[in-house]
Protein backbone atom coordinates (compact mmCIF):
# COMPACT_ATOMS: atom_id res chain seq x y z
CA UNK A 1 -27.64 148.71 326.95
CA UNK A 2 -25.94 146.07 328.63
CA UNK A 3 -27.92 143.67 327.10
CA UNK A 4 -27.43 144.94 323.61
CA UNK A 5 -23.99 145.10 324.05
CA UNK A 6 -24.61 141.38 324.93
CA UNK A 7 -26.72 140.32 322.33
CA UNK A 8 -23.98 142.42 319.76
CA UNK A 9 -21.26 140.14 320.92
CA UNK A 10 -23.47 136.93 320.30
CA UNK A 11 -24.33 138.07 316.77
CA UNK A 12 -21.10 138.76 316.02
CA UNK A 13 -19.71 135.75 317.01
CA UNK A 14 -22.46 133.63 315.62
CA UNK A 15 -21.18 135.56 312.41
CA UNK A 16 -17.54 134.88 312.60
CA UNK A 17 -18.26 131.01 313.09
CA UNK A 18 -20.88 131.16 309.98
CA UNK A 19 -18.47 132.84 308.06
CA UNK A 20 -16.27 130.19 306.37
CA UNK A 21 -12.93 129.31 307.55
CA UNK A 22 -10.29 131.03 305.11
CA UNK A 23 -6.76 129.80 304.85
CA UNK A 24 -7.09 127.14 306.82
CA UNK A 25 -6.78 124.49 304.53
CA UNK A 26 -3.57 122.79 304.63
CA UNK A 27 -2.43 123.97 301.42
CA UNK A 28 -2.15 127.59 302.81
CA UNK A 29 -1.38 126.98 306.49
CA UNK A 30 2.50 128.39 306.41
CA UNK A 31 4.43 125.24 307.38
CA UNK A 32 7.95 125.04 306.15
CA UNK A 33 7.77 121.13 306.54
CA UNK A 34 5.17 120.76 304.51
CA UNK A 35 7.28 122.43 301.68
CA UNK A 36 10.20 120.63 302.32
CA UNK A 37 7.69 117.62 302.18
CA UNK A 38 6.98 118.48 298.73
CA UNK A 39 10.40 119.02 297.44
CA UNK A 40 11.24 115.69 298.68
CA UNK A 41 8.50 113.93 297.44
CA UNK A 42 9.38 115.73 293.65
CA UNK A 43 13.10 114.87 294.25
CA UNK A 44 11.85 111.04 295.06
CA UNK A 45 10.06 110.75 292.22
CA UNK A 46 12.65 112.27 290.15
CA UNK A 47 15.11 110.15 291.88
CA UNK A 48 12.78 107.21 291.10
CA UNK A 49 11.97 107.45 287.68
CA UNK A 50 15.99 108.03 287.43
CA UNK A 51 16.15 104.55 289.12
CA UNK A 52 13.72 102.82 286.55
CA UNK A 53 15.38 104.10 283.83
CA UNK A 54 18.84 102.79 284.90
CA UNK A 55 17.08 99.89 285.52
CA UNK A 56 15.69 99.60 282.10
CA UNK A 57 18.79 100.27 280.32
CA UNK A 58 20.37 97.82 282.46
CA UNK A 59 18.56 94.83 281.69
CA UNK A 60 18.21 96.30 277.63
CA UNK A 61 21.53 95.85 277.83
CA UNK A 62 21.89 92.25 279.67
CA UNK A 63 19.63 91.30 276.89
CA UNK A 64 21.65 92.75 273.79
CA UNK A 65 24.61 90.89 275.52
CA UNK A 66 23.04 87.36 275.72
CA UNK A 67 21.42 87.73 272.25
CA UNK A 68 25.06 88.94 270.82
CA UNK A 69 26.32 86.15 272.76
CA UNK A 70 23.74 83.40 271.60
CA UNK A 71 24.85 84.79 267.35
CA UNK A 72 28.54 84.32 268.15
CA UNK A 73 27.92 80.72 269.27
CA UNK A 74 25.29 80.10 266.73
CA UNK A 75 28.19 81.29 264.04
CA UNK A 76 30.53 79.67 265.30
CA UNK A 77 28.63 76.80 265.25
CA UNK A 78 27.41 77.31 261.57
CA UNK A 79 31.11 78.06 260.14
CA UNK A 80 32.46 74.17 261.69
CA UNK A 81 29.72 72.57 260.31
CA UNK A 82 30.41 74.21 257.10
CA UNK A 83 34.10 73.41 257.30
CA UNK A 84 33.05 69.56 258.19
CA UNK A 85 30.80 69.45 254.62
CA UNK A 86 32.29 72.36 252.89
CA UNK A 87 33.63 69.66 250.35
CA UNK A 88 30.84 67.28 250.39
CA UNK A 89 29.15 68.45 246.99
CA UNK A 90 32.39 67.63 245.31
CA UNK A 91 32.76 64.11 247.08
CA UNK A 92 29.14 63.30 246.30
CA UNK A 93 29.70 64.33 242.66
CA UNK A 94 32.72 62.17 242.59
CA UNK A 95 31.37 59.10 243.53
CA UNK A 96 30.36 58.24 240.46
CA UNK A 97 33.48 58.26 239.23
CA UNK A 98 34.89 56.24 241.51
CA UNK A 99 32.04 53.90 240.39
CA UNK A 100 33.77 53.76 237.31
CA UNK A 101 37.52 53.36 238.23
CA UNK A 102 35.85 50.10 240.38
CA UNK A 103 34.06 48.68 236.95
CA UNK A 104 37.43 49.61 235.01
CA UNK A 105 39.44 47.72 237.52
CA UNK A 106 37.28 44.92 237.59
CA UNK A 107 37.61 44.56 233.80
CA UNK A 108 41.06 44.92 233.78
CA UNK A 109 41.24 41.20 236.20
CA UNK A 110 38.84 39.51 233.51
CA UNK A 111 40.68 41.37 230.25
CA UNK A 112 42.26 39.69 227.71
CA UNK A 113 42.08 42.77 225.29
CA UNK A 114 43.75 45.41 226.33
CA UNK A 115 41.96 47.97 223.92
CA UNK A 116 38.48 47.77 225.53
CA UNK A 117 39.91 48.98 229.06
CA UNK A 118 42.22 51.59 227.58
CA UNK A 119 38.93 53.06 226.05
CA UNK A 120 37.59 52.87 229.44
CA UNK A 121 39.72 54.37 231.30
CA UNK A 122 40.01 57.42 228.79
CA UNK A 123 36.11 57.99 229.43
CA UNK A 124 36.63 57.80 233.37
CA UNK A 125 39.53 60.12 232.90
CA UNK A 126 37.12 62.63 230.54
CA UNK A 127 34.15 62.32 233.04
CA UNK A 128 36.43 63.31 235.82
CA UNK A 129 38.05 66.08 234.25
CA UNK A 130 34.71 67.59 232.96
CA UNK A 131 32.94 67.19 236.55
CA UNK A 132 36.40 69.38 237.85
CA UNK A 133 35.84 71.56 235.06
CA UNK A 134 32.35 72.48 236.33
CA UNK A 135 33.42 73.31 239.84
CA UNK A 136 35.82 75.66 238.23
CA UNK A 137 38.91 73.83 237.70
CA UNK A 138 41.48 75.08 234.75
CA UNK A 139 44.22 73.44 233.46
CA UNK A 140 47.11 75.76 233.59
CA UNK A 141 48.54 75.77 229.81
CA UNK A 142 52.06 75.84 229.67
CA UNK A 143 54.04 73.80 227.37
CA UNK A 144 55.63 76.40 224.96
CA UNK A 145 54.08 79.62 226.53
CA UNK A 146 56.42 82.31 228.29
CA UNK A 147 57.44 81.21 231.89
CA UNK A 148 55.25 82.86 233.95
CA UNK A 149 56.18 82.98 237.59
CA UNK A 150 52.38 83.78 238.47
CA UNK A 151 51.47 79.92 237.06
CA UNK A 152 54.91 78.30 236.82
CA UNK A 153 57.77 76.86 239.14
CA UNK A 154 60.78 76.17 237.37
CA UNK A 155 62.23 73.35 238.14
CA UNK A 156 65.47 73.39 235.62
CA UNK A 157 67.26 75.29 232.90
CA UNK A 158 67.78 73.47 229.95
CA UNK A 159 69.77 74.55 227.16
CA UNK A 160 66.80 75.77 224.50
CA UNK A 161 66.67 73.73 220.93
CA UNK A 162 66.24 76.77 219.12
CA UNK A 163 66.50 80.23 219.86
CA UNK A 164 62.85 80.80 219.75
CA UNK A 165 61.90 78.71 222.67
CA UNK A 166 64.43 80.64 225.28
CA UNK A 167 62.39 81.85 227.98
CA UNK A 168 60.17 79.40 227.01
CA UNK A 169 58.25 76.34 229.17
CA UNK A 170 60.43 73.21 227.61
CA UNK A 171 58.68 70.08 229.21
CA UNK A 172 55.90 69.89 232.18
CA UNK A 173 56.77 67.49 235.02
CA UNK A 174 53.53 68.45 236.99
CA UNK A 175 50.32 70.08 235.67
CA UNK A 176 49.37 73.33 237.26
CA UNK A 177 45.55 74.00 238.26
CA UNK A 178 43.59 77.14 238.59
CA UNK A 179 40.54 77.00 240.49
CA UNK A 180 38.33 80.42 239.62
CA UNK A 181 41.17 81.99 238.57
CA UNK A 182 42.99 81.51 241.10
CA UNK A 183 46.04 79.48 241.24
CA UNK A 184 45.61 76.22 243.43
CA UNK A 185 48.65 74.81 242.01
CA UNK A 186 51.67 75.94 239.92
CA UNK A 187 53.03 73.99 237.16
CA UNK A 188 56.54 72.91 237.78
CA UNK A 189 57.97 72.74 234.24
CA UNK A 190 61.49 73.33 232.78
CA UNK A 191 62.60 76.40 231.08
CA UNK A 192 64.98 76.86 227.98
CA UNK A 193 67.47 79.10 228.68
């Protein structure tokens, strides 16, 4: 019986080592360190991606700066060159007229007629008025027309000849200009009063 009680306890040990080992993996061996383990590691992670993120943003935003930087220099750059040639269609387009004041002047040394160079100069003066009037350049009309302080400066009153040109733009000392409509320069004239 002794024996058997023996042989009993062998068997049943033999069985409990056979029989598999149950919550003794880590996962569900009750450590409290472990857990806090965990939570850390989530917390470092989420604390990390955090991190890359701000870093991200960060250098999106360096870059935005330098490339916002780079246009206000490149503008910048773009509107003095444009002031430097803004009027350089213009000069080019009056070269040729100045061409032609050179010839006229050069005919006026040799001249003995004075008719040929007056005709001359009246077709430099025409060519130069029609290349203005393509860029958009208006004689202001003013000689009897209402004084109009939007085109006119009055220089002086003069007593009116008749009683219908009162108010009225007398005599023109200087041509005004409109370029576009818009007044470049006013016409100083004198006014009947």
């Amino acid at each position: 019986m002794f024996n058997k009680k023996k042989n009993n306890d062998k068997e049943e040990n033999i069985m409990n080592t056979e029989q598999p080992l149950e919550n003794t993996t880590p996962e569900n061996i009750e450590n409290p360190d472990a857990e806090n383990n965990q939570e850390e590691v989530i917390e470092l992670s989420a604390e990390e991606k955090l991190q890359a993120e701000v870093q991200q943003l960060n250098d999106k935003y360096l870059r935005m700066y330098a490339e916002f930087d780079n246009y206000k220099r490149r503008t910048q750059k773009e509107r003095v060159e444009l002031l430097q040639t803004a009027g350089k269609d213009i000069i080019v387009s009056l070269l040729p007229v100045l061409d032609d004041f050179d010839r006229a002047l050069k005919a006026m040394e040799t001249a003995t007629d004075v008719a040929p160079v007056k005709e001359g100069i009246l077709l430099v003066n025409n060519k130069l008025k029609n290349l203005l009037a393509q860029k958009g350049l208006k004689e202001v009309d003013s000689i009897n027309n209402d004084f109009n302080t939007d085109y006119h400066e009055a220089i002086t009153n003069v007593p009116a000849p008749t009683e219908k040109l009162k108010g009225k733009v007398i005599d023109e000392v200087e041509k005004g200009y409109t370029l576009n409509d818009n007044v470049i320069r006013f016409a100083k004239v004198v006014v009947g009063a």
